[in-house]
N, C-alpha and C. Protein backbone atom coordinates (compact mmCIF):
# COMPACT_ATOMS: atom_id res chain seq x y z
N UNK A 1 -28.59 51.97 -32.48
CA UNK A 1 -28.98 51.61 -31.13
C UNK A 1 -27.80 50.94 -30.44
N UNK A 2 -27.59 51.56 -29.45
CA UNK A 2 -26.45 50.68 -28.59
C UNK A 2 -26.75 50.00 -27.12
N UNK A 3 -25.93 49.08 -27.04
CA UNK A 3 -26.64 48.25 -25.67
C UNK A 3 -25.94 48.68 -24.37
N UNK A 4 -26.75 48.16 -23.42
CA UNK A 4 -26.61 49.17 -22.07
C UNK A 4 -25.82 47.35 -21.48
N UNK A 5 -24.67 47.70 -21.58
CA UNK A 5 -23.56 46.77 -21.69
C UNK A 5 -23.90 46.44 -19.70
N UNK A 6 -23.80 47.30 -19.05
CA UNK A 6 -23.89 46.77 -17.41
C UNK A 6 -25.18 46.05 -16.97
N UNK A 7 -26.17 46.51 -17.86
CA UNK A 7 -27.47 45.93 -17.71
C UNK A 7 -27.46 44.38 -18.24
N UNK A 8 -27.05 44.15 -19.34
CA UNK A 8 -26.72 43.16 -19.97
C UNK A 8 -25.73 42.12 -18.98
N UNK A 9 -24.76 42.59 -18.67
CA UNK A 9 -24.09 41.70 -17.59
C UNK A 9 -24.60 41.38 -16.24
N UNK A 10 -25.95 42.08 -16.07
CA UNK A 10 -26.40 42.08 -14.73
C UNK A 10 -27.34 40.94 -15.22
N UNK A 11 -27.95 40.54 -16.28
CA UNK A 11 -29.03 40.18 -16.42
C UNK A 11 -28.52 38.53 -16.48
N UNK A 12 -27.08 38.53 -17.30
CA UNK A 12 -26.98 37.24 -17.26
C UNK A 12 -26.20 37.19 -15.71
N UNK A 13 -25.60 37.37 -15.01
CA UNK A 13 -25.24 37.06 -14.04
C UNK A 13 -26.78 36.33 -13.10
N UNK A 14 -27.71 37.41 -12.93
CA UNK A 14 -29.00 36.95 -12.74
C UNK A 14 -29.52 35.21 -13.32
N UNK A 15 -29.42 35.52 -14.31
CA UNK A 15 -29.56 33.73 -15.31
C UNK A 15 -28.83 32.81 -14.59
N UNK A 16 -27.18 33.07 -14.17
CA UNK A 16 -26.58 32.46 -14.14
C UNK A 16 -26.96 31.58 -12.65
N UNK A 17 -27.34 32.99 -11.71
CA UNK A 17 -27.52 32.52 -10.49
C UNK A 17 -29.10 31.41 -10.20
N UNK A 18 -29.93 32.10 -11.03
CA UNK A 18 -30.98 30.86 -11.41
C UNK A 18 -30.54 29.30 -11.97
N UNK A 19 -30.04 29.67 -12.62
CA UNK A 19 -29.53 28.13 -13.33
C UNK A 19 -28.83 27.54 -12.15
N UNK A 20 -28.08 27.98 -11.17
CA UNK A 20 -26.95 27.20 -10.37
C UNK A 20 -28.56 26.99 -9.40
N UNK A 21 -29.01 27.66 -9.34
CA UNK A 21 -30.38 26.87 -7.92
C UNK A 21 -30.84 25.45 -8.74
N UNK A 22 -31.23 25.72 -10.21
CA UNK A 22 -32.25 25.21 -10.52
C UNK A 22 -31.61 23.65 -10.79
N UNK A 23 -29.56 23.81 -10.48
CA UNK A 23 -29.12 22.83 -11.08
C UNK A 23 -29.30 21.96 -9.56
N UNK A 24 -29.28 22.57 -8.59
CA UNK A 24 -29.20 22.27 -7.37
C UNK A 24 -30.48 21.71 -7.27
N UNK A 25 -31.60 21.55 -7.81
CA UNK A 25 -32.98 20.80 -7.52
C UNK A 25 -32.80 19.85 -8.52
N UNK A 26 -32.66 19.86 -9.49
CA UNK A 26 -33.01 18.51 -10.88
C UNK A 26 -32.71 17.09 -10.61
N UNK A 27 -33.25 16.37 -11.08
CA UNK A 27 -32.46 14.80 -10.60
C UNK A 27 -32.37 14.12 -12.44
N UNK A 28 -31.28 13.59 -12.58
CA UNK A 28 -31.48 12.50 -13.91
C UNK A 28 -31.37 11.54 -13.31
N UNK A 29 -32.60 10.87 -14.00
CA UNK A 29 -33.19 9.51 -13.43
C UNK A 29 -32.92 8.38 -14.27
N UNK A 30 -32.41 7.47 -14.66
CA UNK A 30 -32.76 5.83 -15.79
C UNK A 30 -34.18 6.38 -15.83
N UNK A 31 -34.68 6.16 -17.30
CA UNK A 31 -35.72 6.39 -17.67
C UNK A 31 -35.93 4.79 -17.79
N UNK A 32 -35.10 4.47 -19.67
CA UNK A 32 -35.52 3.30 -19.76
C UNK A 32 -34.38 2.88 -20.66
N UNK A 33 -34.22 1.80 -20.72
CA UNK A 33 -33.29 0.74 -21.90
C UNK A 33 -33.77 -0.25 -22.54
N UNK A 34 -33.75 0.37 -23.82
CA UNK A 34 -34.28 -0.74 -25.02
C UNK A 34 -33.44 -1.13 -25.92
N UNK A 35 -33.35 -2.47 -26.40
CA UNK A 35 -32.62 -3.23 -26.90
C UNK A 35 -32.76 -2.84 -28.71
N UNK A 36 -32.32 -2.26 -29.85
CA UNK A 36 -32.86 -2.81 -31.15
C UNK A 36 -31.85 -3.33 -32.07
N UNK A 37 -32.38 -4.69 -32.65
CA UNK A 37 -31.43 -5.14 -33.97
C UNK A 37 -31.13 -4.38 -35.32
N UNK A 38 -30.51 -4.58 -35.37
CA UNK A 38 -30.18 -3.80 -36.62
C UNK A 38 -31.34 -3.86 -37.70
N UNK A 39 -31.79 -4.99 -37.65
CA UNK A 39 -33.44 -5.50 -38.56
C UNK A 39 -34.51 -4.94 -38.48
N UNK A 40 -34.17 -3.99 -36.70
CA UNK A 40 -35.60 -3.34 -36.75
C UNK A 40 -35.89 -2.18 -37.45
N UNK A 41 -34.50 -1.08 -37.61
CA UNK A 41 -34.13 0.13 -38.77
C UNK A 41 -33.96 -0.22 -39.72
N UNK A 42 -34.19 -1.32 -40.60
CA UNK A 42 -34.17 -1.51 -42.12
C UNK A 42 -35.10 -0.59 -42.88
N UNK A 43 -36.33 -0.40 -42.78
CA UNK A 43 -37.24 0.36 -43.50
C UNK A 43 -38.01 1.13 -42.36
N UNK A 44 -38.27 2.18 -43.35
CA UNK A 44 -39.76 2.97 -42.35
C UNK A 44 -40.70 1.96 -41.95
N UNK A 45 -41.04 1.28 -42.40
CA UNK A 45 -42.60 0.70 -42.10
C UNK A 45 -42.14 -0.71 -40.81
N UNK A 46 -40.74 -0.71 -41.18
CA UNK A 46 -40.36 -1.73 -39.66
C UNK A 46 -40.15 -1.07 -38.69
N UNK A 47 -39.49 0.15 -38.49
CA UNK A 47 -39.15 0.90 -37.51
C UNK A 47 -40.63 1.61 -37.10
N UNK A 48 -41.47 2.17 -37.93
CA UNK A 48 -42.19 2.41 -37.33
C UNK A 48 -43.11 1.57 -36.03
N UNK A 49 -42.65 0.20 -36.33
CA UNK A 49 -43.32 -1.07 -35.18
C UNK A 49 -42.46 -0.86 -33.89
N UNK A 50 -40.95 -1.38 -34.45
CA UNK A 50 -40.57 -1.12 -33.09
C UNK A 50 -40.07 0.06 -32.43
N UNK A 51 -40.07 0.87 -32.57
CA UNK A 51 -39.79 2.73 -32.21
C UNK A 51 -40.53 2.75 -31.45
N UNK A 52 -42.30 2.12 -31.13
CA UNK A 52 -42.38 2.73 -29.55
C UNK A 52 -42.23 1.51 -28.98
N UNK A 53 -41.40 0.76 -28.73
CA UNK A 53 -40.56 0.25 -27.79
C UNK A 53 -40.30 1.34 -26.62
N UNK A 54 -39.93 2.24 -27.17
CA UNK A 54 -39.34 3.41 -26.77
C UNK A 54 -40.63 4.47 -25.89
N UNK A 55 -40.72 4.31 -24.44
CA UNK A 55 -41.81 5.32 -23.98
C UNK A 55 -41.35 6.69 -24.04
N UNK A 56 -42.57 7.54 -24.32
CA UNK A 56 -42.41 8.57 -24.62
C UNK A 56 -42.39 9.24 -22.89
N UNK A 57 -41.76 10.43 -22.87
CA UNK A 57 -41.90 11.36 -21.70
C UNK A 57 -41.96 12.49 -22.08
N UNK A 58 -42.54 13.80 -21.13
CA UNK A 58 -43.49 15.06 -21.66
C UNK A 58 -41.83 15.74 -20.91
N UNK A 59 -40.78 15.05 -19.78
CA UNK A 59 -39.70 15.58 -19.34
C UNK A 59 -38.42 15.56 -20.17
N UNK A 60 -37.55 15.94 -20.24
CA UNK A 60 -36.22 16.32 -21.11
C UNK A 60 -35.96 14.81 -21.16
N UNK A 61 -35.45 14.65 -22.01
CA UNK A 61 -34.31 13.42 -21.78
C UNK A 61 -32.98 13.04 -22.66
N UNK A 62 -32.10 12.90 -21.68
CA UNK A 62 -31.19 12.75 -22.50
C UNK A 62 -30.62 11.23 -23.15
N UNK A 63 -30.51 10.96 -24.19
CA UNK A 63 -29.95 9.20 -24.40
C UNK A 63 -29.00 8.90 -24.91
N UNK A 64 -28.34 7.86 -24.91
CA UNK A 64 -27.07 7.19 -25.04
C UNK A 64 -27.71 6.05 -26.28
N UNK A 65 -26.80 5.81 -27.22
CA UNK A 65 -26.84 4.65 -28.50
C UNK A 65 -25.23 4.20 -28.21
N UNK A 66 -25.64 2.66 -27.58
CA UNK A 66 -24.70 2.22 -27.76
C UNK A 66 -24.10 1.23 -28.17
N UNK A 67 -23.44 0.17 -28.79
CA UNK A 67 -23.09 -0.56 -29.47
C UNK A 67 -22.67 -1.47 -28.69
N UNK A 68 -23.94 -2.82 -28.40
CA UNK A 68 -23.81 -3.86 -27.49
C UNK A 68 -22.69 -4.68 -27.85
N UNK A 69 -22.24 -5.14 -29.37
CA UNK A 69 -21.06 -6.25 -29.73
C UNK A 69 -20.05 -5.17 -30.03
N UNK A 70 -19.00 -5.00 -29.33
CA UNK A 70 -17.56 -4.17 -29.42
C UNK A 70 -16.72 -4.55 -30.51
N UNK A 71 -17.22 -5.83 -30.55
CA UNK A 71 -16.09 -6.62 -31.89
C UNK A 71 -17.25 -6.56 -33.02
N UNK A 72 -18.17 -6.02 -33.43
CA UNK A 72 -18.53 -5.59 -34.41
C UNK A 72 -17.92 -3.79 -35.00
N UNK A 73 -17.57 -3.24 -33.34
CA UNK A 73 -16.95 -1.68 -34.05
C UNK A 73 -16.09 -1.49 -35.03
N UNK A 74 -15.14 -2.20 -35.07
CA UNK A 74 -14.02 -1.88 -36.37
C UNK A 74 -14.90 -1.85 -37.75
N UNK A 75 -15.44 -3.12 -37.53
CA UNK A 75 -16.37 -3.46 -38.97
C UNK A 75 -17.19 -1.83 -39.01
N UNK A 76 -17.90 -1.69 -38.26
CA UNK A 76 -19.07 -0.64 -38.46
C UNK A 76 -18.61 0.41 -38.89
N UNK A 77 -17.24 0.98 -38.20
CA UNK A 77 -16.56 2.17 -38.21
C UNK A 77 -16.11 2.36 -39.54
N UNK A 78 -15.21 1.25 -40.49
CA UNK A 78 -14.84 0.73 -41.59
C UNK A 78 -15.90 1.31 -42.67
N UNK A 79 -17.24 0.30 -42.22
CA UNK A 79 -18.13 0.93 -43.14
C UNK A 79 -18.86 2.23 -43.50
N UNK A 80 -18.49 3.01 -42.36
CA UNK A 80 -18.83 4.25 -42.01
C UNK A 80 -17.85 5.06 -43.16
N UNK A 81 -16.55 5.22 -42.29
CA UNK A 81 -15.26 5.61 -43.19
C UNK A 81 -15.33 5.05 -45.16
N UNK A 82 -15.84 5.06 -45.35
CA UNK A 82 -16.34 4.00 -46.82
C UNK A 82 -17.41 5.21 -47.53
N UNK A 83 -18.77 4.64 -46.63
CA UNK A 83 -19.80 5.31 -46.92
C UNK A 83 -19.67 7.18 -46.70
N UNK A 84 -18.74 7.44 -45.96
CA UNK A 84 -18.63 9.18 -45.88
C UNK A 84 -17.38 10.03 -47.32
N UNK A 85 -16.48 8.73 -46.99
CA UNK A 85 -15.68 9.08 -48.30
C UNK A 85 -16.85 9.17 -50.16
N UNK A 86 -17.47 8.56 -49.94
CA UNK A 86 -18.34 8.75 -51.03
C UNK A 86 -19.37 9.49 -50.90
N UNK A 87 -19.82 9.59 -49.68
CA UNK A 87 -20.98 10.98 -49.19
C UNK A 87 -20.57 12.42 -49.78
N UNK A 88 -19.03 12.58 -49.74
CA UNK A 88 -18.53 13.87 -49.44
C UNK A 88 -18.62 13.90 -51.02
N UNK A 89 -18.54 13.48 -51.92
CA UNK A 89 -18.67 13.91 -53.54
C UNK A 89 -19.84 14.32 -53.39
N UNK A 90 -21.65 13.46 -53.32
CA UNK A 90 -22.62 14.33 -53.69
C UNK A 90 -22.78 15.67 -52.84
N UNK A 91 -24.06 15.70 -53.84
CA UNK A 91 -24.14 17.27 -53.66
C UNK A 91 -25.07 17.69 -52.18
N UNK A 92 -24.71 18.67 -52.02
CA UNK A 92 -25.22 18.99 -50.40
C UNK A 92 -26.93 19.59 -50.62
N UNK A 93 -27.78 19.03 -49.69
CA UNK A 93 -29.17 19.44 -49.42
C UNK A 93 -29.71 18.52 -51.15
N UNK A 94 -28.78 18.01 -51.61
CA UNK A 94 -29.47 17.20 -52.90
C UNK A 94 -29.52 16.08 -52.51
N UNK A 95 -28.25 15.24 -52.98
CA UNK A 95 -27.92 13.89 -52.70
C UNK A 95 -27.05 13.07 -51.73
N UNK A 96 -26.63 14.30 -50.68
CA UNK A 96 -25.69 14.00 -49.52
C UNK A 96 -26.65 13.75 -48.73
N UNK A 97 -26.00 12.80 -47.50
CA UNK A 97 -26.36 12.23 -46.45
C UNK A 97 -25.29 13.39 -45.59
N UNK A 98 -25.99 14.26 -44.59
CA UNK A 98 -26.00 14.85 -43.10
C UNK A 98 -25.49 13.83 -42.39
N UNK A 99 -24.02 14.14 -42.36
CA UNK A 99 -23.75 12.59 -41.07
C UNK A 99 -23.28 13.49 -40.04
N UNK A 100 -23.88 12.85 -38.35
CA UNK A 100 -23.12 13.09 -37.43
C UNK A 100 -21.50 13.13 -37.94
N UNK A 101 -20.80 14.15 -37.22
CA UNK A 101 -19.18 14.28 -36.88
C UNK A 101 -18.39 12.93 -36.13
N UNK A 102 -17.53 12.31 -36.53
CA UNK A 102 -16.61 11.41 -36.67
C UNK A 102 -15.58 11.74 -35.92
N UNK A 103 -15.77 10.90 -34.61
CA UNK A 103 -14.50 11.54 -33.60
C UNK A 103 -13.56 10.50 -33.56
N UNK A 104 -13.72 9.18 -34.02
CA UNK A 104 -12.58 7.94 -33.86
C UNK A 104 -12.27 8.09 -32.55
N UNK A 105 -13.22 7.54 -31.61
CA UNK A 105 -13.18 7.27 -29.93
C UNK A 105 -13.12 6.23 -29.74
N UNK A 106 -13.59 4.83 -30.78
CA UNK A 106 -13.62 3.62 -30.19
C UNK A 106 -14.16 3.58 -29.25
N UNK A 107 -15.38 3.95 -28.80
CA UNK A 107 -16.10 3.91 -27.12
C UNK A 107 -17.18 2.86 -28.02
N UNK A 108 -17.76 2.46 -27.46
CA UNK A 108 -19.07 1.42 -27.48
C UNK A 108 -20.12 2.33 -27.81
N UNK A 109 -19.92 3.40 -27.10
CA UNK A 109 -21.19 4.29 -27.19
C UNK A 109 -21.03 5.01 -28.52
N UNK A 110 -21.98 4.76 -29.48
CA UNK A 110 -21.98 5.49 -30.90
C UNK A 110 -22.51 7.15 -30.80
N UNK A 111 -23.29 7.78 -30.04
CA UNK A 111 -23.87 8.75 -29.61
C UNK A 111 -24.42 9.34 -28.44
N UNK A 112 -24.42 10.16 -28.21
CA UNK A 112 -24.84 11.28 -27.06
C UNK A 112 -25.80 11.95 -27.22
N UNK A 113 -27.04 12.40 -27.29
CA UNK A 113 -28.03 13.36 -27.50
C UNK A 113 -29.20 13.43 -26.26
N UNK A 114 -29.74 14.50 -26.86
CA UNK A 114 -31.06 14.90 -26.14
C UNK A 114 -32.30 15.26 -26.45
N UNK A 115 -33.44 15.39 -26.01
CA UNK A 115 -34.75 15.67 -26.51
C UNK A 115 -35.61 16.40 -25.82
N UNK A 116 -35.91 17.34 -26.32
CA UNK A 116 -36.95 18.22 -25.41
C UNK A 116 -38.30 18.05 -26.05
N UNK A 117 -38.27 17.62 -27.31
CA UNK A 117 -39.80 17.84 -27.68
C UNK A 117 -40.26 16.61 -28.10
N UNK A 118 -39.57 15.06 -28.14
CA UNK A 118 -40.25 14.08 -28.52
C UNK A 118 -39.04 13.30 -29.33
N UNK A 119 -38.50 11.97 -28.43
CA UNK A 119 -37.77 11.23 -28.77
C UNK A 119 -37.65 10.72 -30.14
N UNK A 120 -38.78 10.56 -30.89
CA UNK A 120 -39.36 9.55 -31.87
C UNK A 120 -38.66 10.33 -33.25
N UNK A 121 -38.93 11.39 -33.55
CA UNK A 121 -38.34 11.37 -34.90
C UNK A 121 -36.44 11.75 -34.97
N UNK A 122 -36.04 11.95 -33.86
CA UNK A 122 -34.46 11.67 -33.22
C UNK A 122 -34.04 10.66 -33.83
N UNK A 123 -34.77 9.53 -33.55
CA UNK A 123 -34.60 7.97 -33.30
C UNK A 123 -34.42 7.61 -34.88
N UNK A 124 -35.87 8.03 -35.31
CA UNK A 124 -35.99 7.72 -36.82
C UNK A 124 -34.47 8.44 -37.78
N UNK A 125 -34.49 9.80 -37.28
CA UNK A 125 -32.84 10.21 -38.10
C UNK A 125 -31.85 9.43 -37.94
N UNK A 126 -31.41 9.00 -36.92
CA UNK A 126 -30.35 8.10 -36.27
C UNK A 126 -30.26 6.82 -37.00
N UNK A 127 -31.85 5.96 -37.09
CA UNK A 127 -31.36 4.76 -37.63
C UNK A 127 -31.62 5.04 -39.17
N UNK A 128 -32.09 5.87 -39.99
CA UNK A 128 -31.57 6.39 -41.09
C UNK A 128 -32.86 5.90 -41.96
N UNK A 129 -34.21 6.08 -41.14
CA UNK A 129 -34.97 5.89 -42.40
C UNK A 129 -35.93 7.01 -42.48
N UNK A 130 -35.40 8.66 -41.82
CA UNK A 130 -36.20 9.28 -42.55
C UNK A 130 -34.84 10.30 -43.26
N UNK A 131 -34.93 11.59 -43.79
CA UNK A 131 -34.46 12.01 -44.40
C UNK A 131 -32.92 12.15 -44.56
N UNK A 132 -32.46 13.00 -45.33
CA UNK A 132 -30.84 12.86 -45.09
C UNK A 132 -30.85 14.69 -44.75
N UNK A 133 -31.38 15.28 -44.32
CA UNK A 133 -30.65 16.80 -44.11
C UNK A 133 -30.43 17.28 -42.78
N UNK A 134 -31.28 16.42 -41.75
CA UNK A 134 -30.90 16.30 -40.15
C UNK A 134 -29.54 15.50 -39.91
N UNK A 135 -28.49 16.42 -39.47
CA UNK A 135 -26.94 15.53 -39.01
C UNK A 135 -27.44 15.16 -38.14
N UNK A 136 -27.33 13.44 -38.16
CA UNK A 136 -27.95 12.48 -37.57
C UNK A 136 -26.69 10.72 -37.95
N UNK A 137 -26.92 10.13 -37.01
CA UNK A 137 -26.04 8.96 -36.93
C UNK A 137 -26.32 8.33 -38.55
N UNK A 138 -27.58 8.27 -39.18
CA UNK A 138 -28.47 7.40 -40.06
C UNK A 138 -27.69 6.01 -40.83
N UNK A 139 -27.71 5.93 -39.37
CA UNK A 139 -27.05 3.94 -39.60
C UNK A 139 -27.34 3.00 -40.69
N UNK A 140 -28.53 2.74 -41.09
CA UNK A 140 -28.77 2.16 -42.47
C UNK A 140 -28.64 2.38 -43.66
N UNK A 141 -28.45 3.54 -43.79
CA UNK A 141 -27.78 3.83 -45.09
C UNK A 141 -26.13 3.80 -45.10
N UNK A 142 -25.81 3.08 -44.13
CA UNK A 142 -24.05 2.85 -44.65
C UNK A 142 -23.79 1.73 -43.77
N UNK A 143 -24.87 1.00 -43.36
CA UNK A 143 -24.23 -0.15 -42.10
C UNK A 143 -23.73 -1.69 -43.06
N UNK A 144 -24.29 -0.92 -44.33
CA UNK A 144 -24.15 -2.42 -45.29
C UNK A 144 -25.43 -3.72 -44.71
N UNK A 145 -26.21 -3.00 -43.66
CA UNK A 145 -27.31 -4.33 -43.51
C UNK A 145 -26.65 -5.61 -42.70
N UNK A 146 -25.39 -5.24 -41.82
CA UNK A 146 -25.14 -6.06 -41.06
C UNK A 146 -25.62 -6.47 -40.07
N UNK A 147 -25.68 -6.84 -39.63
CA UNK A 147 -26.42 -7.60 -37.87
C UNK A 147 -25.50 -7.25 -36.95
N UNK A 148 -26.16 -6.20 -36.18
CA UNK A 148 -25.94 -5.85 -34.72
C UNK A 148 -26.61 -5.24 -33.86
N UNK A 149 -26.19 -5.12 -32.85
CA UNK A 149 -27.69 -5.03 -31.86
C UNK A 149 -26.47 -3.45 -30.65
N UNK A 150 -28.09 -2.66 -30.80
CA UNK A 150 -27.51 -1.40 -30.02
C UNK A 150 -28.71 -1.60 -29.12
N UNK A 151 -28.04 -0.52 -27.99
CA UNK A 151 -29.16 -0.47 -26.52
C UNK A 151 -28.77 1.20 -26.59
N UNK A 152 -30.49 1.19 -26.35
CA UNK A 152 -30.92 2.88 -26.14
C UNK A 152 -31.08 2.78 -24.73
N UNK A 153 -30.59 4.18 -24.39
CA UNK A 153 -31.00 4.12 -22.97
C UNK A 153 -31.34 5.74 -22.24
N UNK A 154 -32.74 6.13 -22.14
CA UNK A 154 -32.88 7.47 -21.74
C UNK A 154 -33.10 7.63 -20.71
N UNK A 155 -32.64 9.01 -20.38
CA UNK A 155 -33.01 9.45 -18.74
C UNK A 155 -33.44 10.32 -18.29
N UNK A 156 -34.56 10.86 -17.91
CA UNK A 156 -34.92 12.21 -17.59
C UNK A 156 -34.74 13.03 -16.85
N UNK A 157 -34.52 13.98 -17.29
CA UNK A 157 -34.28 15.73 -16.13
C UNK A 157 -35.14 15.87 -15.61
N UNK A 158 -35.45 15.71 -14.20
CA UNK A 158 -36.72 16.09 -13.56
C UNK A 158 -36.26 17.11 -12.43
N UNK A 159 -37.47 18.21 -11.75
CA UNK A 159 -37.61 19.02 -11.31
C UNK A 159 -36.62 20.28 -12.16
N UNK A 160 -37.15 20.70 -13.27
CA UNK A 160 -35.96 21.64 -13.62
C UNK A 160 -38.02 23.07 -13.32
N UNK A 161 -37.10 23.68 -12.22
CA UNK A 161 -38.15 24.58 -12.34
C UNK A 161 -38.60 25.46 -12.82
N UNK A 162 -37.47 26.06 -13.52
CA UNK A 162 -37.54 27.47 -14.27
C UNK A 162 -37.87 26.80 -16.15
N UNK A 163 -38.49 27.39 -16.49
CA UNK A 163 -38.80 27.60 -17.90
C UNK A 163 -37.64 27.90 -18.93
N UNK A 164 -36.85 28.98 -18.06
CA UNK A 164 -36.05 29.48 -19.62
C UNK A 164 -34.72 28.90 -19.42
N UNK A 165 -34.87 28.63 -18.27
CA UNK A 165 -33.38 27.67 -17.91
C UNK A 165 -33.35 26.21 -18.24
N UNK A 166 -34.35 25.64 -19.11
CA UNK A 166 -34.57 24.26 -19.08
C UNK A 166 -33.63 24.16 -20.37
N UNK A 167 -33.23 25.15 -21.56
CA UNK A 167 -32.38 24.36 -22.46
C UNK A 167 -31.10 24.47 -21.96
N UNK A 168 -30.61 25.66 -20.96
CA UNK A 168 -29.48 25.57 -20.41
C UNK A 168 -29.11 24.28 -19.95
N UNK A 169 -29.85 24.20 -18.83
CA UNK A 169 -30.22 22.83 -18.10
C UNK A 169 -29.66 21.44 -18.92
N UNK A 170 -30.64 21.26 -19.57
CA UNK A 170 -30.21 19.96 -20.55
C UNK A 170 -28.84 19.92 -21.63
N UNK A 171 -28.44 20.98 -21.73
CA UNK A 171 -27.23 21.26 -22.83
C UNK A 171 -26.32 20.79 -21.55
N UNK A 172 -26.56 21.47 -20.45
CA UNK A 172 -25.25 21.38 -19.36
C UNK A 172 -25.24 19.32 -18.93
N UNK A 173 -26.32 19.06 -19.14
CA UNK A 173 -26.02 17.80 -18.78
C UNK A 173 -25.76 17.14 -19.21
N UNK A 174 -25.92 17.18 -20.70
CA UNK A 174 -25.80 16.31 -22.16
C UNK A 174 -24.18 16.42 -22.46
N UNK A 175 -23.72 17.96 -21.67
CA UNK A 175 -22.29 17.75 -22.46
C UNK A 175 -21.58 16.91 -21.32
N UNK A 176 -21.82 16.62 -19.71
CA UNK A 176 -21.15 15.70 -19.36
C UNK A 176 -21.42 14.70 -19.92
N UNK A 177 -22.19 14.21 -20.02
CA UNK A 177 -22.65 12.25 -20.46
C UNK A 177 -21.42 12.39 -21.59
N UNK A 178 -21.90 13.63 -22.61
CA UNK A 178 -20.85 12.95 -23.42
C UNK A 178 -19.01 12.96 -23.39
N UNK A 179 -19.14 14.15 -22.26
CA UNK A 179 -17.74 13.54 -21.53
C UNK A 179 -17.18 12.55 -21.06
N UNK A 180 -17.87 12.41 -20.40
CA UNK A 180 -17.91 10.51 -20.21
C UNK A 180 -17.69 9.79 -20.26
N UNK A 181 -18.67 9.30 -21.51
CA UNK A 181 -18.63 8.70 -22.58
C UNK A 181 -18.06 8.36 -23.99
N UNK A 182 -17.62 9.66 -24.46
CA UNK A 182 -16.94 10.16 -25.10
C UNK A 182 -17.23 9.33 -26.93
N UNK A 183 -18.31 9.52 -27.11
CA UNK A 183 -19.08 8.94 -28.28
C UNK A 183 -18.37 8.93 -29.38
N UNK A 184 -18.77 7.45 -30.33
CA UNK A 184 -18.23 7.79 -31.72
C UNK A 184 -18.36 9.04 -32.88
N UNK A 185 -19.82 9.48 -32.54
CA UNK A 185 -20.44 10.35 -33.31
C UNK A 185 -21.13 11.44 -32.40
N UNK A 186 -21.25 12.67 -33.80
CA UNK A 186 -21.60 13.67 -33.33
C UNK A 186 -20.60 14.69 -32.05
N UNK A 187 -21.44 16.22 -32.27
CA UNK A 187 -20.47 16.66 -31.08
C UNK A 187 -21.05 17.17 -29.96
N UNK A 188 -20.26 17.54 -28.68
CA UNK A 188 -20.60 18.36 -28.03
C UNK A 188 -21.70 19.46 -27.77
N UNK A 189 -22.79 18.72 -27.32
CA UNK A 189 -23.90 19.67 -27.61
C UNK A 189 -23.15 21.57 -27.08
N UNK A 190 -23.74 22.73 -27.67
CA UNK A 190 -23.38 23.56 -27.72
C UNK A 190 -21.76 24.24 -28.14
N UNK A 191 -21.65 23.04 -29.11
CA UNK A 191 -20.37 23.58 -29.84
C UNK A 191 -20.82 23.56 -31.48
């Protein structure tokens, strides 16, 4: 079977011209900013208390983790660089920890991401008390249990009208923030 190559270019050109309307209506709004200590990701059964801190929205959102004490980064980063050098011996989908990608940005901001279907178990990968096979920040398993305090902060995509353009949509916005921003962890959504 072979593809009807002009049809195909017509169709995304079509996409393309939807997406540029649909970018032309959307607004990202401050959703919300929540404060958590490092005390509150120690275990599942603590995080599960304070995690809905965090309101949920049925709209996209994209959020920022960022690292309120700057003069705690060297330390954190340190312990990071520590805990991955010994990650990389076990074994993968066994006993390895999935870590977000390691860009050595020194930005405040530890991460960039987004959510289309429900902030909450994001959150839980990130501060590291549910599994290890989602590449995810999972801060407690290498923070050494230090004391520091990050601010979440989400924002929602609103009016995105089209349906099939909504992951376009959010990928296109997620990769500015993290231009930006230019995060410790993780990459470029759609790379």
């Amino acid at each position: 079977m072979s593809i009807n190559q002009s049809e195909i270019i017509k169709k995304t050109d079509e996409f393309l011209d939807t997406l540029k309307l649909n970018l032309k209506q959307i607004k990202l709004k401050k959703y919300q900013s929540v404060v958590f200590n490092s005390s509150e990701f120690r275990t599942k059964e603590i995080l599960n208390e304070s995690v809905h801190k965090v309101k949920k929205s049925s709209l996209p959102l994209i959020y920022t983790i960022e690292l309120l004490e700057i003069s705690k980064l060297p330390k954190l980063l340190g312990l990071f660089e520590d805990f991955s050098e010994s990650n990389k011996k076990k074994v993968k989908n066994k006993d390895r920890v999935n870590l977000s990608r390691y860009n050595k940005s020194l930005s405040s901001f530890l991460y960039v991401g987004s959510s289309t279907t429900g902030i909450y178990s994001r959150l839980k990968n990130h501060f590291g008390t549910r599994g290890n096979r989602v590449y995810s920040l999972h801060l407690c398993k290498w923070d050494n249990g230090i004391d520091y305090d990050i601010k979440l902060r989400t924002y929602t995509i609103e009016n995105v009208k089209s349906p099939n353009t909504m992951h376009a949509i959010v990928e296109l916005v997620e990769q500015q923030v993290w231009d930006e921003l230019e995060p410790n962890f993780g990459k470029r959504s759609g790379q």
